[in-house]
C-alpha atoms as a PDB file:
ATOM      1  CA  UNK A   1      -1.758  -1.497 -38.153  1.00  0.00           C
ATOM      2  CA  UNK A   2      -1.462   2.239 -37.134  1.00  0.00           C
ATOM      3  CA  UNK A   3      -3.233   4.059 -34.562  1.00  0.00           C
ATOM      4  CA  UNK A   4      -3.050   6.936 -32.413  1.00  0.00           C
ATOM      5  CA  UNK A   5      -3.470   6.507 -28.511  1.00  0.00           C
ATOM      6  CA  UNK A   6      -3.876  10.106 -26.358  1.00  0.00           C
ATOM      7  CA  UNK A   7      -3.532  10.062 -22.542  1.00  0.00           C
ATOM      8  CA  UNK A   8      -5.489  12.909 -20.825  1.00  0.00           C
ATOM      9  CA  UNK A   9      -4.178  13.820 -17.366  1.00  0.00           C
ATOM     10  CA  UNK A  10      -6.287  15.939 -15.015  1.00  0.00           C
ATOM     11  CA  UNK A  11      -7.491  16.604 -11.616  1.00  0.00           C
ATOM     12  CA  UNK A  12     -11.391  15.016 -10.986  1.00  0.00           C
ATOM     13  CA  UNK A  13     -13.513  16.970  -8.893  1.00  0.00           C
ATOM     14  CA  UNK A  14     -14.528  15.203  -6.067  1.00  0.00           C
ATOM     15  CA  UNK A  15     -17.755  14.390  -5.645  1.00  0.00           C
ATOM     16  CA  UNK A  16     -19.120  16.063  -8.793  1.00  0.00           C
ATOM     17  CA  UNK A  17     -19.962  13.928 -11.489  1.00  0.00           C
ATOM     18  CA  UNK A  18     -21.750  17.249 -13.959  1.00  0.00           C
ATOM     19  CA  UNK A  19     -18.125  18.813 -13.557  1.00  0.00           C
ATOM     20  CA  UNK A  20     -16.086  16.043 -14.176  1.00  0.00           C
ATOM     21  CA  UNK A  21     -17.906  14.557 -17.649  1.00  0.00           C
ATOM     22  CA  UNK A  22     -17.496  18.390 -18.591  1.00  0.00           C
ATOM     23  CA  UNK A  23     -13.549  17.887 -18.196  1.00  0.00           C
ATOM     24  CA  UNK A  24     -13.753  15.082 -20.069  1.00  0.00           C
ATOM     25  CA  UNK A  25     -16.004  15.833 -22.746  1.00  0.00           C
ATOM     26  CA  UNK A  26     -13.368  18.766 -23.268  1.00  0.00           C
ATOM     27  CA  UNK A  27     -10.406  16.382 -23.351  1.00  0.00           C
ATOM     28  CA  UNK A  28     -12.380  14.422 -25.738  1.00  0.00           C
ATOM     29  CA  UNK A  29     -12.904  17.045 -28.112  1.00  0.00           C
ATOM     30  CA  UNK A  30      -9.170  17.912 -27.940  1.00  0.00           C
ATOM     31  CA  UNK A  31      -8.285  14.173 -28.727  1.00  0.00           C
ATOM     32  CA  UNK A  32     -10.739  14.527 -31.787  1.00  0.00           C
ATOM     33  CA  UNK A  33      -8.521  17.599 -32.891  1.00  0.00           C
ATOM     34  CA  UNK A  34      -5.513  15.431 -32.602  1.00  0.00           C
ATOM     35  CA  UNK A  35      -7.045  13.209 -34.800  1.00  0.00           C
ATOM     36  CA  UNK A  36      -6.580  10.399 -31.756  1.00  0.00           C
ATOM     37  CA  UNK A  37      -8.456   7.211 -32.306  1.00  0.00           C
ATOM     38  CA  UNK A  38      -8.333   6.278 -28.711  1.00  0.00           C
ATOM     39  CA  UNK A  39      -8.009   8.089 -25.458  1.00  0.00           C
ATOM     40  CA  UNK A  40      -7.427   6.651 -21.840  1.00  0.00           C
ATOM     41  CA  UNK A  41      -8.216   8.453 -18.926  1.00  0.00           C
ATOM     42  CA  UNK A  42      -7.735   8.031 -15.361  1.00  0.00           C
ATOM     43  CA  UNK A  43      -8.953   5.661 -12.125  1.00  0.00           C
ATOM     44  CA  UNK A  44     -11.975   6.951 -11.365  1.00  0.00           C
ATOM     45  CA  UNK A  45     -12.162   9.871 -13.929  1.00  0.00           C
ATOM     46  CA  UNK A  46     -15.751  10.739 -13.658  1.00  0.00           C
ATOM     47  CA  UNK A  47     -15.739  10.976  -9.820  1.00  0.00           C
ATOM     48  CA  UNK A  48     -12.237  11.714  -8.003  1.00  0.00           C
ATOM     49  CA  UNK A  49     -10.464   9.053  -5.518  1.00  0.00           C
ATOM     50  CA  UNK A  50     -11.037   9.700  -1.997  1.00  0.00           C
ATOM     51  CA  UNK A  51     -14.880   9.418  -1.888  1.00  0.00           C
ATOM     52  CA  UNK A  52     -15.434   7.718   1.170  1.00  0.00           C
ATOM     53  CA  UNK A  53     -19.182   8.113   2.214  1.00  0.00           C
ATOM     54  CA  UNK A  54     -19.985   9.741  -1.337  1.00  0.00           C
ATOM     55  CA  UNK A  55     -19.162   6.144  -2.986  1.00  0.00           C
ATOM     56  CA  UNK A  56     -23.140   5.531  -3.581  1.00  0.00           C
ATOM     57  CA  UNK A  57     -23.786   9.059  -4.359  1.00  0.00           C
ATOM     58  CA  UNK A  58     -21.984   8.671  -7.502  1.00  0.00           C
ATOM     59  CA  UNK A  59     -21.957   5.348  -8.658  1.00  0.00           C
ATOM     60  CA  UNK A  60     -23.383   4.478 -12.139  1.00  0.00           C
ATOM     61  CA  UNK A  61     -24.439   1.492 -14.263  1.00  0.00           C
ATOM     62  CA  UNK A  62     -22.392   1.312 -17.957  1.00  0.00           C
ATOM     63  CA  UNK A  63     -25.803   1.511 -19.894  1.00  0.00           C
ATOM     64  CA  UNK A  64     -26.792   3.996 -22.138  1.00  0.00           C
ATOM     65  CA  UNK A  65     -29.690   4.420 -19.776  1.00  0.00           C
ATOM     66  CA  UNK A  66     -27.778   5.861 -17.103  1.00  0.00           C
ATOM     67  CA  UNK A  67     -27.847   9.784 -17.592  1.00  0.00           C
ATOM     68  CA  UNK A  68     -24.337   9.932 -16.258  1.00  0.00           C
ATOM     69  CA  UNK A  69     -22.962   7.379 -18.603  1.00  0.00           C
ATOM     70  CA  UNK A  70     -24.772   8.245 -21.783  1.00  0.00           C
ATOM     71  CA  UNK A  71     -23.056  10.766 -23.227  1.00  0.00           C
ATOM     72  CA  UNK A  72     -19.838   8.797 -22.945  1.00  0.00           C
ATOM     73  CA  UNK A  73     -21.399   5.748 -25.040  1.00  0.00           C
ATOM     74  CA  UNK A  74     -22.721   8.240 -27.258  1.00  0.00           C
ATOM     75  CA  UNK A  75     -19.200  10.204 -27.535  1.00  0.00           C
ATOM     76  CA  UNK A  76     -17.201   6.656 -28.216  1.00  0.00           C
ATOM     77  CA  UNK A  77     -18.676   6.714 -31.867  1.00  0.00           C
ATOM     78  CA  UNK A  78     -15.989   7.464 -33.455  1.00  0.00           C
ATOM     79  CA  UNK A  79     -13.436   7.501 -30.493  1.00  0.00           C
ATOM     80  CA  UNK A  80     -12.881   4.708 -28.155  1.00  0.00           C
ATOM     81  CA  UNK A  81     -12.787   5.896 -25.005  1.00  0.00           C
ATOM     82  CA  UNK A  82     -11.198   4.294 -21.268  1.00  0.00           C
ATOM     83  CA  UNK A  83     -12.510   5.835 -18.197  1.00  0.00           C
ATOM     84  CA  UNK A  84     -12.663   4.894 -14.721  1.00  0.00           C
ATOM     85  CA  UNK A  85     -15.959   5.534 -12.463  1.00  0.00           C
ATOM     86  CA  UNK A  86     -17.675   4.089  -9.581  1.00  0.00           C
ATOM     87  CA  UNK A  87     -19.976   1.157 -10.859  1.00  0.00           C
ATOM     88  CA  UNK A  88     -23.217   0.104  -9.331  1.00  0.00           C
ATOM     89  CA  UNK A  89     -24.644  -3.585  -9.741  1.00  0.00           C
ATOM     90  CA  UNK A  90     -27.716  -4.646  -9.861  1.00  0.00           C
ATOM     91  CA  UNK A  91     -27.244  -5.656  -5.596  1.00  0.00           C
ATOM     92  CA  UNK A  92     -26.242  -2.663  -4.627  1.00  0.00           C
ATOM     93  CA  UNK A  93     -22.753  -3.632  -4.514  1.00  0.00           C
ATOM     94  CA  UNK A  94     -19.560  -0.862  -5.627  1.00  0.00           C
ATOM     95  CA  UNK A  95     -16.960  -1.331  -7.059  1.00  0.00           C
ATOM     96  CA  UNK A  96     -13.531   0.783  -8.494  1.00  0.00           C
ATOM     97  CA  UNK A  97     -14.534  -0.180 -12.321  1.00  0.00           C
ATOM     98  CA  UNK A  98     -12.956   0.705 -16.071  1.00  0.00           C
ATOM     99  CA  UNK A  99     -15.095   0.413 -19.158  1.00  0.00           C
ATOM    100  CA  UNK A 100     -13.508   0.030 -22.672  1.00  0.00           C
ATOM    101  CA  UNK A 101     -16.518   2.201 -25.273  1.00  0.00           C
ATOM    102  CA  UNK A 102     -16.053   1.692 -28.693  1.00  0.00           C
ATOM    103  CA  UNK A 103     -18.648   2.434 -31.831  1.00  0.00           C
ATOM    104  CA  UNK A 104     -21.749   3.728 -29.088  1.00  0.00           C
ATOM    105  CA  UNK A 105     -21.458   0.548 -27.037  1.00  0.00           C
ATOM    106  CA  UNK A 106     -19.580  -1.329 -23.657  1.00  0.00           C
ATOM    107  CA  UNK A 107     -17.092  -3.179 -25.135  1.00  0.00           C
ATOM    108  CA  UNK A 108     -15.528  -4.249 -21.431  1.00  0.00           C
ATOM    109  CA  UNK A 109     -15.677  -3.289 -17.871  1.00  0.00           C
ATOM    110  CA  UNK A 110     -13.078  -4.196 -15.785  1.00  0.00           C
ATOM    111  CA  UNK A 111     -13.664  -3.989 -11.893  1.00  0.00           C
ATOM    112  CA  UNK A 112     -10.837  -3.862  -9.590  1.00  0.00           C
ATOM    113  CA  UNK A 113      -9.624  -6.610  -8.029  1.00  0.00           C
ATOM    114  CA  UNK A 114      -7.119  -5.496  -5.150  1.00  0.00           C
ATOM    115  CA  UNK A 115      -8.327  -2.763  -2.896  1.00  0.00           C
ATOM    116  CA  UNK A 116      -5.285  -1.308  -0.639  1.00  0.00           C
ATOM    117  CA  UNK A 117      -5.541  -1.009   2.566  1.00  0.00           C
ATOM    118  CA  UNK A 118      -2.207   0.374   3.634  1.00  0.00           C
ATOM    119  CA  UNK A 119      -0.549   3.744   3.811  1.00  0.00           C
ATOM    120  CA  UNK A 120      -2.795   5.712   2.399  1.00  0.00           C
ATOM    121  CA  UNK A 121      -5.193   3.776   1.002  1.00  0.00           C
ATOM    122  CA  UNK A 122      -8.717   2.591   2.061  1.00  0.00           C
ATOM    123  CA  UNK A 123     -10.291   0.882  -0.935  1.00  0.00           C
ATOM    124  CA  UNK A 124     -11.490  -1.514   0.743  1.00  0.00           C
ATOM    125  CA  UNK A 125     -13.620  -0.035   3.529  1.00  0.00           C
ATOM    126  CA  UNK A 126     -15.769   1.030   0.565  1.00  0.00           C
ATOM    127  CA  UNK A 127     -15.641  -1.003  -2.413  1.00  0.00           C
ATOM    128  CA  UNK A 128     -16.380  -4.743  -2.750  1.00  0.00           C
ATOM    129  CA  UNK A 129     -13.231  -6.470  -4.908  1.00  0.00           C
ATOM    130  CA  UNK A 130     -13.724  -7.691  -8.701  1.00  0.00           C
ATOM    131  CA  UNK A 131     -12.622 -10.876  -9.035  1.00  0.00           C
ATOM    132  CA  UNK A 132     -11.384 -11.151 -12.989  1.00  0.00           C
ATOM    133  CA  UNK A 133      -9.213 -10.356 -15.368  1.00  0.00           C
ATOM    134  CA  UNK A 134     -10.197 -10.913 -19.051  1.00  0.00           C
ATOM    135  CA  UNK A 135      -8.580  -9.641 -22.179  1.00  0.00           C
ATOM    136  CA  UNK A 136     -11.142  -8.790 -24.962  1.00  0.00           C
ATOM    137  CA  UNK A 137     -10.884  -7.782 -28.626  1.00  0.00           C
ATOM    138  CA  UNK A 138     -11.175  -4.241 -29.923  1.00  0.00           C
ATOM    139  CA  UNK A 139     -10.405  -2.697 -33.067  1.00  0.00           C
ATOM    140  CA  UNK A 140      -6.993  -2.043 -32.407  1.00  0.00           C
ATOM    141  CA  UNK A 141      -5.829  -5.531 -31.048  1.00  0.00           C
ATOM    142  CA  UNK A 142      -6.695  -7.975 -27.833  1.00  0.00           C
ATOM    143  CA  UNK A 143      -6.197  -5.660 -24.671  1.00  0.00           C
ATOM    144  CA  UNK A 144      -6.445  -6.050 -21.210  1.00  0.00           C
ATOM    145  CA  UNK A 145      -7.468  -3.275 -17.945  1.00  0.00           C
ATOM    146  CA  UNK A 146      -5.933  -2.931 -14.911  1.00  0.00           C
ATOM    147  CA  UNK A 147      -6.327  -0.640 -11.931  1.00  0.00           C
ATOM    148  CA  UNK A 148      -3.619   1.105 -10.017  1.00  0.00           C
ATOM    149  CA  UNK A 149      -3.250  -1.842  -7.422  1.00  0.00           C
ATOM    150  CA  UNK A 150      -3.711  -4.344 -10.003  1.00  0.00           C
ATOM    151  CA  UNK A 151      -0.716  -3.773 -11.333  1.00  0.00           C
ATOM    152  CA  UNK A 152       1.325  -4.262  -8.545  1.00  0.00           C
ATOM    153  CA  UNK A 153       0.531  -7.916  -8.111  1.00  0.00           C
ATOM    154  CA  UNK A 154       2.571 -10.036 -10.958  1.00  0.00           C
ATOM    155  CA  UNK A 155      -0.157 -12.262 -11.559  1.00  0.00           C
ATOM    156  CA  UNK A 156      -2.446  -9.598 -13.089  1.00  0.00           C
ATOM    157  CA  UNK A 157      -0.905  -8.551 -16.270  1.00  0.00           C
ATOM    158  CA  UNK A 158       0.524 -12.250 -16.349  1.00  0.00           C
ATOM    159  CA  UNK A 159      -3.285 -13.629 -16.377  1.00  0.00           C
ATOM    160  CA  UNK A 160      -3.691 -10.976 -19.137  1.00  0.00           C
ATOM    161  CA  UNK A 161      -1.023 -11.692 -21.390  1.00  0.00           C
ATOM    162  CA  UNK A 162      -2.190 -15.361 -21.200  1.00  0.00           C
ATOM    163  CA  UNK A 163      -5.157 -14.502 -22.321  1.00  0.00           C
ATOM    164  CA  UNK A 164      -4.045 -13.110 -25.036  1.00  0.00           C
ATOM    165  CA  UNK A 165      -3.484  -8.956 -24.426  1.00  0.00           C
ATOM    166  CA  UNK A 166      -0.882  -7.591 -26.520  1.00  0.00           C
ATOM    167  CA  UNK A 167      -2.064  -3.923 -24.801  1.00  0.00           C
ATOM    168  CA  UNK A 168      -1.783  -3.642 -21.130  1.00  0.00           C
ATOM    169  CA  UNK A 169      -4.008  -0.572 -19.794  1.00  0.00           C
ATOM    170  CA  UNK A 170      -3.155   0.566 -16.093  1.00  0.00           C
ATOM    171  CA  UNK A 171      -5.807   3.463 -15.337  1.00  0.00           C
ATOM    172  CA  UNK A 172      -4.533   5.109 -11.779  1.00  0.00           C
ATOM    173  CA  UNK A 173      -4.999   7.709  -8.975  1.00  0.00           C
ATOM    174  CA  UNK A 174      -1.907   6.963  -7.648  1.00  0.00           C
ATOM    175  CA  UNK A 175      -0.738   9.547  -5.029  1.00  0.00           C
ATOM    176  CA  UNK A 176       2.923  10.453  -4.663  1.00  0.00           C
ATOM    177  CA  UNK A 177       4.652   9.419  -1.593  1.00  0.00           C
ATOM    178  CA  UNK A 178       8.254   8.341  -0.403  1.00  0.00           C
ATOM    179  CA  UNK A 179      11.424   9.623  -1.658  1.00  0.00           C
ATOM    180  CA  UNK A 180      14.224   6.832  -3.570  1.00  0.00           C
ATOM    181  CA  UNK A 181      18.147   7.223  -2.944  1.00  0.00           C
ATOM    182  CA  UNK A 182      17.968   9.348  -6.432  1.00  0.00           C
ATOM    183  CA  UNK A 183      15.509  11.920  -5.076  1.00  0.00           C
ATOM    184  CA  UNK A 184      12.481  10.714  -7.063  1.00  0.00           C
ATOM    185  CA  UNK A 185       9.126   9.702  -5.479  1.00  0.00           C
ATOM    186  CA  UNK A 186       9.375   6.588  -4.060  1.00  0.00           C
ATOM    187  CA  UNK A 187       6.407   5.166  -5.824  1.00  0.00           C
ATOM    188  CA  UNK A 188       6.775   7.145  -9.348  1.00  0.00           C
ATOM    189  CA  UNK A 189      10.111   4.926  -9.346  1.00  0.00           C
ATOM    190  CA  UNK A 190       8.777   2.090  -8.063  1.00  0.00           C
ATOM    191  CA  UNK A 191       5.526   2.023 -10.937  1.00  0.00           C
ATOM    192  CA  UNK A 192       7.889   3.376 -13.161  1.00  0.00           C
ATOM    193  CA  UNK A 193      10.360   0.221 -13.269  1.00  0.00           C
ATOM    194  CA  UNK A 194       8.059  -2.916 -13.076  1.00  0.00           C
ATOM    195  CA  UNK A 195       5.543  -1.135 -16.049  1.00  0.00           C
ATOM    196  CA  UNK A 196       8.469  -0.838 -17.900  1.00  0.00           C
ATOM    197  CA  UNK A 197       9.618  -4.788 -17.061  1.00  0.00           C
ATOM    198  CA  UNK A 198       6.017  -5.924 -18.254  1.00  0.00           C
ATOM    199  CA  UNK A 199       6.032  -4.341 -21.232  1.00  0.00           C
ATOM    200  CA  UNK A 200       9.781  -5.658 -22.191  1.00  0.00           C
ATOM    201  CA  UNK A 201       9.484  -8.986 -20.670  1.00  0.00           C
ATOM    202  CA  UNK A 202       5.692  -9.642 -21.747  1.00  0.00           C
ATOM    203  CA  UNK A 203       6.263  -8.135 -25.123  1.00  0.00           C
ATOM    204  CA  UNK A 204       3.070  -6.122 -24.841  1.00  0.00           C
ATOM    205  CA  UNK A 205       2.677  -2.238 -24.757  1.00  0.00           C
ATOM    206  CA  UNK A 206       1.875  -0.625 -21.350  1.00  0.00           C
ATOM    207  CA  UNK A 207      -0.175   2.301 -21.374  1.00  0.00           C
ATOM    208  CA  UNK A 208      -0.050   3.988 -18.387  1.00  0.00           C
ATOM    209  CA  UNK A 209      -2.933   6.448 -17.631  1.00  0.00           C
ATOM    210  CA  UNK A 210      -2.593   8.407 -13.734  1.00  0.00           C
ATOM    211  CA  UNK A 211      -4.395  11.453 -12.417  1.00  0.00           C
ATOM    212  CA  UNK A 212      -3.307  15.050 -10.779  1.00  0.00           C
ATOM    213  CA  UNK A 213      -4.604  17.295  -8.205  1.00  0.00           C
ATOM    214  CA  UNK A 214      -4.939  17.579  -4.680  1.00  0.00           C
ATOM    215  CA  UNK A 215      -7.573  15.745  -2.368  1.00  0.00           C
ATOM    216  CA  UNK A 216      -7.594  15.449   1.154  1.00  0.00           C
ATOM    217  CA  UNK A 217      -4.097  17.292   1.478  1.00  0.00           C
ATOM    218  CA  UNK A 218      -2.418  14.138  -1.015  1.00  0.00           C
ATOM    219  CA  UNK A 219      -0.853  14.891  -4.373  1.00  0.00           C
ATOM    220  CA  UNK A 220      -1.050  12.686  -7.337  1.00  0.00           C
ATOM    221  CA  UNK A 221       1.675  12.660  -9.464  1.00  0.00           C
ATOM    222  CA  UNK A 222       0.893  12.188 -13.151  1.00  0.00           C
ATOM    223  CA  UNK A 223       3.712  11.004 -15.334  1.00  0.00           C
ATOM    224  CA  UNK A 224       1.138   9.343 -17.766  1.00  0.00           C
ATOM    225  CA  UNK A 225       3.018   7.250 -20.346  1.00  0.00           C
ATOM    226  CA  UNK A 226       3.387   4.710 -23.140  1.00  0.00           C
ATOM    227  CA  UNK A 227       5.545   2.138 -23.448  1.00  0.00           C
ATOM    228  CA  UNK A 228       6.435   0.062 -26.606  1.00  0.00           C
ATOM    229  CA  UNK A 229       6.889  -4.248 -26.477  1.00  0.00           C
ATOM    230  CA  UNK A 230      10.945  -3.220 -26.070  1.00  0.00           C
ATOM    231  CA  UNK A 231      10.171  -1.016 -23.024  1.00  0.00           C
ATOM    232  CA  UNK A 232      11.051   1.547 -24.968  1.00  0.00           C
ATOM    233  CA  UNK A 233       8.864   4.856 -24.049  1.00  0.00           C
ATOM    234  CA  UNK A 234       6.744   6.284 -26.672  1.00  0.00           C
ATOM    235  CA  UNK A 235       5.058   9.186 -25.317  1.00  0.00           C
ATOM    236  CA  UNK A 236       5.060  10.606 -21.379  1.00  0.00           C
ATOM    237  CA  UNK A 237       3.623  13.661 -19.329  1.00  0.00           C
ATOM    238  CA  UNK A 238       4.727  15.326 -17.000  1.00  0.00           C
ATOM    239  CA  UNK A 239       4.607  15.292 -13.511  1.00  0.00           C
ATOM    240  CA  UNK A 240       2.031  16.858 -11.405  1.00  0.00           C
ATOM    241  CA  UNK A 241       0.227  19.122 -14.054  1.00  0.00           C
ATOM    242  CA  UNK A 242      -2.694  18.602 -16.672  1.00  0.00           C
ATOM    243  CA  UNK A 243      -1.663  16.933 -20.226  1.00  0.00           C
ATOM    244  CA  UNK A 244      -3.007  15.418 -22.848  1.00  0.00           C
ATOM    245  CA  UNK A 245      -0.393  13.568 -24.544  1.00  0.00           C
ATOM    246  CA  UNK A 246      -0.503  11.472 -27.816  1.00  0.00           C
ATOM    247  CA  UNK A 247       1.323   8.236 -28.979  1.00  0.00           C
ATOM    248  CA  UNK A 248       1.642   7.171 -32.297  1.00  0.00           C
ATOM    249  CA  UNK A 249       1.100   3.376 -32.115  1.00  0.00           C
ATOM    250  CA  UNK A 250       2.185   0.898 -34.512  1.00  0.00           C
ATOM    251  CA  UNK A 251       1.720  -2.993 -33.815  1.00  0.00           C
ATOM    252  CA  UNK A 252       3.799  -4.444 -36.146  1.00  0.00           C
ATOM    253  CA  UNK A 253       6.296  -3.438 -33.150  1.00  0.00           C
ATOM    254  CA  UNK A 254       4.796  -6.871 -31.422  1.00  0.00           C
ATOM    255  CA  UNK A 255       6.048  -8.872 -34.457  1.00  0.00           C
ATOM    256  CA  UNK A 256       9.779  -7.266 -33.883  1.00  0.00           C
ATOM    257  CA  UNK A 257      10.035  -7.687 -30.247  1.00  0.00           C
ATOM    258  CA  UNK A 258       8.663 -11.535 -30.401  1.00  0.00           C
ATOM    259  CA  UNK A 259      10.839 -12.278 -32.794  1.00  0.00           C
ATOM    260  CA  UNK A 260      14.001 -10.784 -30.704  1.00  0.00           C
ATOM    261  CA  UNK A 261      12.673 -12.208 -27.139  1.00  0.00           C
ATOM    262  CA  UNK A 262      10.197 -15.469 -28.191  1.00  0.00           C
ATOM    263  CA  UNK A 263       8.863 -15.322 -24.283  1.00  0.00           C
ATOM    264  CA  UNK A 264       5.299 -15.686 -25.346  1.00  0.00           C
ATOM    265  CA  UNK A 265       6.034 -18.356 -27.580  1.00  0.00           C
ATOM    266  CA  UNK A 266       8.191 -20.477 -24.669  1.00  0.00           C
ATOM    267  CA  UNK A 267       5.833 -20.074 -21.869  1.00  0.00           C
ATOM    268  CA  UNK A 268       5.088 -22.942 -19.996  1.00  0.00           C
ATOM    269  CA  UNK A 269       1.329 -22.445 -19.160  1.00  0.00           C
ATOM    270  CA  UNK A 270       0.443 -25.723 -18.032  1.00  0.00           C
ATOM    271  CA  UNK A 271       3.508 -25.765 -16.159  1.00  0.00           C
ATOM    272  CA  UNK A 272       2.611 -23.380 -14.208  1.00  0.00           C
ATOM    273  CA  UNK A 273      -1.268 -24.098 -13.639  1.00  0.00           C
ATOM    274  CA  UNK A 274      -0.193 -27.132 -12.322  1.00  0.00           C
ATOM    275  CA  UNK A 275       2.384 -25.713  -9.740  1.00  0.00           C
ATOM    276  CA  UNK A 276      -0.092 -22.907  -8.805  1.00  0.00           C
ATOM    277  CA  UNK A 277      -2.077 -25.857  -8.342  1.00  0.00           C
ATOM    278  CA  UNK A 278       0.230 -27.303  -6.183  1.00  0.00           C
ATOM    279  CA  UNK A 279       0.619 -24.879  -4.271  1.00  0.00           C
ATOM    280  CA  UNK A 280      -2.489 -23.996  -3.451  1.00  0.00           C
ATOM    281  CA  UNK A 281      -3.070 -27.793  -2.031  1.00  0.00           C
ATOM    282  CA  UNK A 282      -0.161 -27.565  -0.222  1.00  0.00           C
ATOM    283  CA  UNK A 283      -1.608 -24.423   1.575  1.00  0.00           C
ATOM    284  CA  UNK A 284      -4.799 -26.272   2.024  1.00  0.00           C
ATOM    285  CA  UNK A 285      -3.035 -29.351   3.326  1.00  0.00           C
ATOM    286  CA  UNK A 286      -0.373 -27.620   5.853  1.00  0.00           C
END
């Protein structure tokens, strides 16, 4: 199968929800033109990152019968859409969440499951932590969410690829900070290099899906991209300024890079549910 994946890369306004679903509708429209079948846009798209107090102010429900998620159900008709927003349950609680739309319906909402709380983060002052990861089936293939800190714990796109992703989606806000020993941002590098060892090592494709802009004096960095099952990169934006970038996506690429690296197919699962297992008694026990 054939498909075509765009990334759209922008700056949120914070705070305002009317603004933002205007951004997007436009980027929308401009995937349409492309002839895109899916796009993917950022961590917390519809609202902008540092909310702090304005977390409740902005939070909505993926139903059709929430005005500020409607017309994004109604828009995934005939383009499946990945956005990030602030999502409200029924208790009141928040959470960091991504919702896979396809056909005018939810497919999948993934909530975030690790909120940082260092440097300069504070996710977790505001937001309460998710506490799954499940791949689910779409039209293109068995993919799996992630967000921004998600991905920097092994076990998340591990869990995934057990379950049977073969697309790993990383929606992020992830401000630039540090510089490496070859003059690039610190964390750029840093992202850059273990999405690149998932995709390669898992066999999977890695789409990679980070916001621009300033807030609170902090610059995010951008460099959207897609990465093939070789770690090979298909498509990538540039740092730092607005994009919307297309991939041309072809998933008989799985087939070829299984075949060269059988990982999947040599995994010891109950292997390692056991030693997890283990472990975790051994914790319990010291």
């Amino acid at each position: 199968m054939k498909f075509k994946l765009a990334l759209a890369q922008f700056a949120p306004h914070l705070g305002d929800v009317d603004a933002n679903l205007k951004i997007i509708a436009d980027y929308i429209a401009r995937a349409r033109v492309a002839q895109a079948d899916v796009i993917v846009l950022p961590e917390l798209a519809l609202t902008g990152y540092y909310l702090k107090d304005l977390v409740p102010t902005v939070a909505a429900r993926p139903s059709p019968d929430d005005p500020r998620f409607a017309p994004l159900i109604a828009a995934s008709r005939d383009l499946d859409i990945v956005v990030g927003f602030v999502e409200e349950d029924a208790r009141y609680r928040y959470y960091i969440a991504a919702a896979y739309l396809s056909a005018g319906r939810v497919v999948h909402v993934h909530r975030k499951v690790y909120l940082p709380t260092y440097r300069l983060f504070d996710d977790g002052r505001f937001f309460a932590p998710g506490n799954t990861f499940r791949a689910f089936n779409t039209r293109f293939g068995r993919m799996g969410l992630l967000i921004c800190e998600d991905a920097w714990h092994l076990s998340s796109p591990y869990v995934l690829w057990q379950d049977g992703a073969d697309f790993l989606i990383d929606l992020s806000a992830s401000p630039g900070y540090g510089i490496s020993a070859s003059d690039e941002l610190a964390n750029a590098e840093t992202v850059k290099t273990f999405l690149q060892t998932y995709a390669s090592i898992l066999t999977t494709f890695v789409i990679f899906s980070n916001r621009v802009g300033m807030e609170d004096g902090i610059a995010f960095w951008g460099g959207s991209h897609v990465l093939a099952p070789d770690g090979k990169p298909l498509a990538a934006a540039p740092r730092f300024d607005d994009a919307l970038v297309c991939a041309e996506i072809d998933t008989d690429a799985l087939r070829r890079a299984r075949l060269g690296l059988p990982i999947l197919r040599d995994e010891q699962r109950e292997l390692v549910r056991h030693e997890l297992g283990r472990v975790a008694k051994f914790e319990l026990d010291r």
